[in-house]
N, C-alpha and C. Protein backbone atom coordinates (compact mmCIF):
# COMPACT_ATOMS: atom_id res chain seq x y z
N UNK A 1 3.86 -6.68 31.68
CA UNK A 1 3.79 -7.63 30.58
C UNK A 1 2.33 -7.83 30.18
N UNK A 2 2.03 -7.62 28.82
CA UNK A 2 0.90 -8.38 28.28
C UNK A 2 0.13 -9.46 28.72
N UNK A 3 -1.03 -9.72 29.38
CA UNK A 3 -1.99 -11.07 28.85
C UNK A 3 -2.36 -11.47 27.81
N UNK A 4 -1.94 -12.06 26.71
CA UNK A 4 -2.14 -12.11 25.61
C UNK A 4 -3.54 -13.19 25.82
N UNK A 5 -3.66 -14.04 27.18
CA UNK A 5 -4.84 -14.71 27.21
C UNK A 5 -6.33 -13.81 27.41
N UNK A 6 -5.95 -12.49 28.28
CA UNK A 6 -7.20 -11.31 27.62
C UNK A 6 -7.60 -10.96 26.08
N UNK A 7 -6.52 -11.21 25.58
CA UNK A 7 -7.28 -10.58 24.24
C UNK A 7 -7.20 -11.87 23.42
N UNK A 8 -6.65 -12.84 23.30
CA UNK A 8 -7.27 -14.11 22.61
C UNK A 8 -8.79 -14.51 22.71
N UNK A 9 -8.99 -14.56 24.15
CA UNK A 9 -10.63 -14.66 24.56
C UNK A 9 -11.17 -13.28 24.51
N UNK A 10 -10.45 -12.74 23.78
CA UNK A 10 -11.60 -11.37 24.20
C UNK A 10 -12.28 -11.19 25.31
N UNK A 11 -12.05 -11.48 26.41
CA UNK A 11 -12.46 -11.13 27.78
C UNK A 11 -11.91 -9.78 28.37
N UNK A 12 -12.08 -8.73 27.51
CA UNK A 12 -11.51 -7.48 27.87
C UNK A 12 -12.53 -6.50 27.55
N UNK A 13 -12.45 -5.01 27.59
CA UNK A 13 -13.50 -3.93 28.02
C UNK A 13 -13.70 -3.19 26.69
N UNK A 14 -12.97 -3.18 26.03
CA UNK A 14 -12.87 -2.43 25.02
C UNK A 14 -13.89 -2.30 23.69
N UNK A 15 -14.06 -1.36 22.96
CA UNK A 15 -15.38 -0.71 22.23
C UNK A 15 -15.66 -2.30 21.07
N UNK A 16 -14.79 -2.32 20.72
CA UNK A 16 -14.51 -3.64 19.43
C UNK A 16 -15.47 -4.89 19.92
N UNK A 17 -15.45 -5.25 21.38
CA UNK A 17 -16.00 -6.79 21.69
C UNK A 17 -17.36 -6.11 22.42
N UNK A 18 -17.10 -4.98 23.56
CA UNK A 18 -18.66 -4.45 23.98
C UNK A 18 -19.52 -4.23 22.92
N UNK A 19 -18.55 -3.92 21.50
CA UNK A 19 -19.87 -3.01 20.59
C UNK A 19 -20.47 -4.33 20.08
N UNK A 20 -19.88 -5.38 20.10
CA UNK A 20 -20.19 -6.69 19.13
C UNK A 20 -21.32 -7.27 20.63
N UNK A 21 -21.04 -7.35 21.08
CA UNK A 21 -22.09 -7.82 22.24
C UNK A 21 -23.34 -6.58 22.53
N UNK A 22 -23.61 -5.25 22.10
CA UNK A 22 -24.60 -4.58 21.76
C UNK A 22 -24.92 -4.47 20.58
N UNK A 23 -24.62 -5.47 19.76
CA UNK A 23 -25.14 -5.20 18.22
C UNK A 23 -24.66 -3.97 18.00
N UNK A 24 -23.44 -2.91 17.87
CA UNK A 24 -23.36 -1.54 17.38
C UNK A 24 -22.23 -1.96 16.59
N UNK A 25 -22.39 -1.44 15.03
CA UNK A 25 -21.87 -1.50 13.92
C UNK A 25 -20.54 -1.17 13.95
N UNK A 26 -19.32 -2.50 13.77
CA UNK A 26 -18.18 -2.13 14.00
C UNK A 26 -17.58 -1.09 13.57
N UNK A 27 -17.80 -0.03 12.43
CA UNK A 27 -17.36 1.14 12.15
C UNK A 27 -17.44 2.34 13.35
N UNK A 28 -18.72 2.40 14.16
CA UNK A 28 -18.91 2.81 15.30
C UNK A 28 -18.63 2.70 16.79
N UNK A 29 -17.46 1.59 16.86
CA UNK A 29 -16.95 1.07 18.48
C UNK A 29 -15.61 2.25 18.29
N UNK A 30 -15.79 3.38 18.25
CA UNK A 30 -14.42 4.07 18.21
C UNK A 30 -13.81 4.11 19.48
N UNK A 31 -12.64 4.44 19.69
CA UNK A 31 -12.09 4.74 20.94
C UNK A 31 -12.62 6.47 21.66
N UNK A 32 -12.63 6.31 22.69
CA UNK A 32 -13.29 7.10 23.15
C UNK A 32 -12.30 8.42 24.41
N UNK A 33 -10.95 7.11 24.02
CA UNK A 33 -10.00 7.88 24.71
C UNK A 33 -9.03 8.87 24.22
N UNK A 34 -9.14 9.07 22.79
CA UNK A 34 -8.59 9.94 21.88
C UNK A 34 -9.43 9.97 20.67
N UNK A 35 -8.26 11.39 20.04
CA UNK A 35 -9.31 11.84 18.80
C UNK A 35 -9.36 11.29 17.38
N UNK A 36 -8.34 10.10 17.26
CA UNK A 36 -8.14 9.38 16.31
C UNK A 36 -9.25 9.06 15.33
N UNK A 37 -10.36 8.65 15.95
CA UNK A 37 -11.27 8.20 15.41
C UNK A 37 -11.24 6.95 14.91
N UNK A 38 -10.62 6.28 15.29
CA UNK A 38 -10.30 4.59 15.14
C UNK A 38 -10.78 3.90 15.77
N UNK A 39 -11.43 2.59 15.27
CA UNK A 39 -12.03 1.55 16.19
C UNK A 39 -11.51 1.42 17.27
N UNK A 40 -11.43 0.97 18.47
CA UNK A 40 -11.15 0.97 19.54
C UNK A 40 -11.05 -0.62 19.59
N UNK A 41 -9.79 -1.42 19.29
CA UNK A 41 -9.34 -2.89 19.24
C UNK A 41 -8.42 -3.14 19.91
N UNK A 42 -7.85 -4.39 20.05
CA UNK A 42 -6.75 -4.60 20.70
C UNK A 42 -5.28 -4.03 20.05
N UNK A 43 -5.35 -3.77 18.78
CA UNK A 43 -3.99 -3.34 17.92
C UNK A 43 -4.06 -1.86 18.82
N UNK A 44 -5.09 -0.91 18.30
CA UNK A 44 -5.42 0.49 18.23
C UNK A 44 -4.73 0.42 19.84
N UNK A 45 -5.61 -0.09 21.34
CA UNK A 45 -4.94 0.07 22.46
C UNK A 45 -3.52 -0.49 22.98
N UNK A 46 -3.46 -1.48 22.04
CA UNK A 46 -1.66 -1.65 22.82
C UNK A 46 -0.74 -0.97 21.88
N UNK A 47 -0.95 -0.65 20.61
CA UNK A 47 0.45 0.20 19.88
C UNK A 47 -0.03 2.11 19.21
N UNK A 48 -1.45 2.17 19.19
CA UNK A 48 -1.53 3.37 18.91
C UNK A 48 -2.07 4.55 19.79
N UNK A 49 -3.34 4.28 20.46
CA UNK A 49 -3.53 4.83 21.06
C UNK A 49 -2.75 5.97 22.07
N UNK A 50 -3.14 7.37 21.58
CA UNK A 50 -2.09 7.87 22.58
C UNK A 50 -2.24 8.61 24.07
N UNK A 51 -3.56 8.13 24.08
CA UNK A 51 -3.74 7.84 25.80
C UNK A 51 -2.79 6.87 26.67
N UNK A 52 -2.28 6.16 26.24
CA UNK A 52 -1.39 4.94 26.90
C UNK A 52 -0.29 5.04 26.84
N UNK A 53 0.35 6.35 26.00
CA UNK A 53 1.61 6.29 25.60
C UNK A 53 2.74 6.12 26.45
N UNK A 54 2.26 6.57 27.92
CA UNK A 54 3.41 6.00 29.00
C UNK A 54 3.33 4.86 29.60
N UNK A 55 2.30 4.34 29.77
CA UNK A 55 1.87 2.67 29.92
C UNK A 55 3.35 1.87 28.49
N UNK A 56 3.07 2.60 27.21
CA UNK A 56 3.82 1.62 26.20
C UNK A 56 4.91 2.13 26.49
N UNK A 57 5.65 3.44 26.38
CA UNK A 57 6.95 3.76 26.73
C UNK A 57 7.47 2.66 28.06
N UNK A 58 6.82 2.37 29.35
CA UNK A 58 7.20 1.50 30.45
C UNK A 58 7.58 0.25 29.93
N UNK A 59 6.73 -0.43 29.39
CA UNK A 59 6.41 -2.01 29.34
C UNK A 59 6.93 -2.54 27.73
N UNK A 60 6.85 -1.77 26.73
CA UNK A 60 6.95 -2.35 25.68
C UNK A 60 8.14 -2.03 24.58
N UNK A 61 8.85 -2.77 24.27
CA UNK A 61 10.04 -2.11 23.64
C UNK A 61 9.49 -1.24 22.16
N UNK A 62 10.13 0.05 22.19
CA UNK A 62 10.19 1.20 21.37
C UNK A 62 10.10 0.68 19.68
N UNK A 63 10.55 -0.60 19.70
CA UNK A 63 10.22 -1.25 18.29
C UNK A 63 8.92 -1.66 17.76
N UNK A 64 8.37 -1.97 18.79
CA UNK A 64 6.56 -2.09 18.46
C UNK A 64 5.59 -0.75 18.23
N UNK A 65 6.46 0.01 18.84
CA UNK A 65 5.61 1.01 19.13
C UNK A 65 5.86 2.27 17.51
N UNK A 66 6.95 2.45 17.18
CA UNK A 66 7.57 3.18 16.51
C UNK A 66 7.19 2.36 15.23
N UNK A 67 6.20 3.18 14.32
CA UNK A 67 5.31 2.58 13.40
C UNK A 67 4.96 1.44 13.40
N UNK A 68 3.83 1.46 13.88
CA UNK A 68 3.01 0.22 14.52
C UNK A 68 2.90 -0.78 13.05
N UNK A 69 2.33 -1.78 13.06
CA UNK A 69 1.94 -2.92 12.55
C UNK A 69 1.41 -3.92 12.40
N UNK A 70 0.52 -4.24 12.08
CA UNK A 70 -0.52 -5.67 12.13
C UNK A 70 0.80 -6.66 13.26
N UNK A 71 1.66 -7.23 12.16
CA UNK A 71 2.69 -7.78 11.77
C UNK A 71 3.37 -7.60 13.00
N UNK A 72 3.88 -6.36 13.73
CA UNK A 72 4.35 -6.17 15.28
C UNK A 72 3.54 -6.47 15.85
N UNK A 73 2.42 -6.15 15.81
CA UNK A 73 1.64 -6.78 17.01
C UNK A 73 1.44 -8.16 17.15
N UNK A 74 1.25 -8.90 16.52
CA UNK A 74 0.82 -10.43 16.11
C UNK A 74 2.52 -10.76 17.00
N UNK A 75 3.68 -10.36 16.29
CA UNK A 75 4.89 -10.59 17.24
C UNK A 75 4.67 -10.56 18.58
N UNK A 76 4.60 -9.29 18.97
CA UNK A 76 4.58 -8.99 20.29
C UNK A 76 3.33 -10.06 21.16
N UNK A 77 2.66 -10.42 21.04
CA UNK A 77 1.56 -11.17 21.56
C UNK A 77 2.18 -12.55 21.47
């Protein structure tokens, strides 16, 4: 199950809040775990990213995941 209290506080690892705490220009916090080339945020790691894809297949029902969404995610949290 989700901590949704990690990513409210942003107390998590990811390129989006490290890059904002090194001054590096949010266009540039990409994910680093695939070739997407997408910021690296909390949406991008819990519904797109497809480094995780068996982490989300385990834990998260197939409706969040299966064309992602602002809108699903904000649900799911």
């Amino acid at each position: 199950m989700l901590n949704t209290d990690t990513f409210c506080l942003s107390s998590h690892k990811l390129n989006i809040e490290i890059g904002r705490h090194n001054t590096i220009d949010r266009q540039d916090r990409k994910c680093v775990r695939c070739n997407l080339n997408d910021i690296e945020d909390e949406f991008h790691f819990v519904l797109v990213c497809p480094d995780y894809i068996n982490l989300r297949n385990a834990y998260i029902p197939k409706y969040y995941s299966n064309m992602p969404s602002v809108l699903k995610f904000i649900h799911l949290c």
